[in-house]
C-alpha atoms as a PDB file:
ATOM      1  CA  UNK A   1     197.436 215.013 -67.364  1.00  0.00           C
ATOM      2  CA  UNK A   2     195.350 214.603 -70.444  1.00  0.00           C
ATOM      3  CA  UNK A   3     193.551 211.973 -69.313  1.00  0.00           C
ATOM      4  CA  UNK A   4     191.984 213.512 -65.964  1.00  0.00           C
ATOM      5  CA  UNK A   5     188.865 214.712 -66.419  1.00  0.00           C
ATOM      6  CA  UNK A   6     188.624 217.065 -63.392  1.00  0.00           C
ATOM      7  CA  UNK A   7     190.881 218.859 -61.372  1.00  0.00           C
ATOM      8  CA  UNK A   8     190.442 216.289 -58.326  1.00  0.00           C
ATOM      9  CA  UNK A   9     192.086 213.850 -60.815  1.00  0.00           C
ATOM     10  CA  UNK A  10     194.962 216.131 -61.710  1.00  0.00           C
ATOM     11  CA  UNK A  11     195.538 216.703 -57.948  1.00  0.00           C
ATOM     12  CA  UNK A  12     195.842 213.042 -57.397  1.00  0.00           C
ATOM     13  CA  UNK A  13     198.140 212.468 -59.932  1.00  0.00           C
ATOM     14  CA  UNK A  14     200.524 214.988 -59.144  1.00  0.00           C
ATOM     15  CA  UNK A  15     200.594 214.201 -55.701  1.00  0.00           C
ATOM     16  CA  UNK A  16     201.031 209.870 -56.733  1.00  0.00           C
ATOM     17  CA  UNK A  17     203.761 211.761 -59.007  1.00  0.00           C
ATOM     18  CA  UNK A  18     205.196 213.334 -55.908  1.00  0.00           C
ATOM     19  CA  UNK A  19     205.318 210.314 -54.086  1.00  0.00           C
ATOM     20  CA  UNK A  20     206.669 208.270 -57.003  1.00  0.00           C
ATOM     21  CA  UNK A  21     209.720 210.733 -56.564  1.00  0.00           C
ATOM     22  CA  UNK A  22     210.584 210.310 -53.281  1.00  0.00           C
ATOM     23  CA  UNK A  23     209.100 206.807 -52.718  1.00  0.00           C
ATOM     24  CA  UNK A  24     208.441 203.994 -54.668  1.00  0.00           C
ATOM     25  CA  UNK A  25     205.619 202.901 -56.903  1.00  0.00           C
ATOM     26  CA  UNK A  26     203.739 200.829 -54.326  1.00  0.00           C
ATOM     27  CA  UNK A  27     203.414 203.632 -52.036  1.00  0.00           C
ATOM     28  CA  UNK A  28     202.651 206.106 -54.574  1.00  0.00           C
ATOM     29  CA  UNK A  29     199.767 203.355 -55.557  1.00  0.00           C
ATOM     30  CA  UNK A  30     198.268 203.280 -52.222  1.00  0.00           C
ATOM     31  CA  UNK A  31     198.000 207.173 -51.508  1.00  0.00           C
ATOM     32  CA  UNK A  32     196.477 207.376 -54.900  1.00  0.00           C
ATOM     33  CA  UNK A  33     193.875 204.954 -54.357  1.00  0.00           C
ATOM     34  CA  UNK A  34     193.362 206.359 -51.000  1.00  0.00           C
ATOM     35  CA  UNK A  35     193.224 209.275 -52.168  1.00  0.00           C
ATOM     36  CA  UNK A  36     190.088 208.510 -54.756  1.00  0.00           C
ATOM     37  CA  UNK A  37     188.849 206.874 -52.156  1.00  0.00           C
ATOM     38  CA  UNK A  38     188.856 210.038 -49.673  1.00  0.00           C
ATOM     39  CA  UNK A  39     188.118 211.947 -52.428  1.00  0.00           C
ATOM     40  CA  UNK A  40     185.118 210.861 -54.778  1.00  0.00           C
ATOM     41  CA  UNK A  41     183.613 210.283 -51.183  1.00  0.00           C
ATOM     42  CA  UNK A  42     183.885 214.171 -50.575  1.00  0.00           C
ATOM     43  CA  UNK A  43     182.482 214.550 -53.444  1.00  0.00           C
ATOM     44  CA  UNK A  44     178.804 212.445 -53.169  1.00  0.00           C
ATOM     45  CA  UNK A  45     178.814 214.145 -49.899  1.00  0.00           C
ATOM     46  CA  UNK A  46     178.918 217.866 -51.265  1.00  0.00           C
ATOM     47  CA  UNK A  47     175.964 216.729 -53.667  1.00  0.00           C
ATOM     48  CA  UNK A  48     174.296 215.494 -50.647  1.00  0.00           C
ATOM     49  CA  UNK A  49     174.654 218.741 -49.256  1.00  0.00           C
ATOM     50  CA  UNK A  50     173.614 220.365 -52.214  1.00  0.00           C
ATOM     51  CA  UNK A  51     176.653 222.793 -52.644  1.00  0.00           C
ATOM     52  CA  UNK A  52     177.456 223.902 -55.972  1.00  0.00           C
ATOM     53  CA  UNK A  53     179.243 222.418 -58.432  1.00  0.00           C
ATOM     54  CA  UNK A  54     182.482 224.812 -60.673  1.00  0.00           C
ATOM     55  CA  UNK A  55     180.258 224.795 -63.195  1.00  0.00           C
ATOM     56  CA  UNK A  56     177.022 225.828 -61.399  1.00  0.00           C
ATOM     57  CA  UNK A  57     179.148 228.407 -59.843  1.00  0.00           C
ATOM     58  CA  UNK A  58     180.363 229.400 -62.947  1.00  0.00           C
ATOM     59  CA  UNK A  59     176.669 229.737 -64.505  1.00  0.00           C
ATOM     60  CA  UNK A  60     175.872 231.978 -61.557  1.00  0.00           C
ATOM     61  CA  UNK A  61     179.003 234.420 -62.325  1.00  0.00           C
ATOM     62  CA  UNK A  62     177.844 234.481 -65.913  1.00  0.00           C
ATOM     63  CA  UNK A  63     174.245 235.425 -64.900  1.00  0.00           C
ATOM     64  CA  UNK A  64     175.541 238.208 -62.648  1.00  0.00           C
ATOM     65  CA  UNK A  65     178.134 239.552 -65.295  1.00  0.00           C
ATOM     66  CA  UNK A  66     175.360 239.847 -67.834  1.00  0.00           C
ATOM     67  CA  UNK A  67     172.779 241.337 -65.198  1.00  0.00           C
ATOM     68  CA  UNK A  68     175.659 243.967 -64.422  1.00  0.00           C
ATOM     69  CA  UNK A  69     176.247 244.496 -67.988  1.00  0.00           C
ATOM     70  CA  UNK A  70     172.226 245.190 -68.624  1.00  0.00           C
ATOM     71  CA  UNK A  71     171.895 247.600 -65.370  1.00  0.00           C
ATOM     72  CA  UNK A  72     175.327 249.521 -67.106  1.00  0.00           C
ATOM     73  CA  UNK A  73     173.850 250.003 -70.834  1.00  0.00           C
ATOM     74  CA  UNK A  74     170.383 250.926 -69.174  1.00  0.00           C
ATOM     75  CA  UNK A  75     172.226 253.673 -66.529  1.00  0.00           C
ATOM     76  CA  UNK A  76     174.186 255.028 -69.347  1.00  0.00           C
ATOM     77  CA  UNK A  77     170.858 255.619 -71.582  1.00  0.00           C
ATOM     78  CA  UNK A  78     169.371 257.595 -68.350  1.00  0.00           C
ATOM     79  CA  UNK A  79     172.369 259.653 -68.063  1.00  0.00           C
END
């Protein structure tokens, strides 16, 4: 698992694990590379859609937590 690099990565390989388990190694080859296939495909289409990435997402929760924490420390000094 050290070697994905996102967590679509780690979800193929557990699920090419999964199938390595119950199968055998060619079919656990095939659903992973359909599976990348399927996959990195959802993922040019979200860019073309222009929804947010994690990280964006994360930047925006970051924003907001330090907004909140401003509008708190300025509320208190009122009080």
């Amino acid at each position: 698992m050290e070697y994905c690099k996102s967590n679509t990565d780690k979800s193929i390989a557990g699920v090419m694990a999964a199938v390595l388990a119950f199968k055998s190694s060619g079919w656990a080859l095939l659903v992973g590379i359909l599976m990348n296939l399927a996959l990195s495909n959802m993922d040019f289409q979200k860019k073309k859609l222009g929804v947010p990435t994690t990280e964006e997402l994360e930047a925006i929760d970051q924003e907001r937590d330090e907004k909140i924490k401003e509008l708190t420390c300025q509320k208190s000094f009122e009080l």
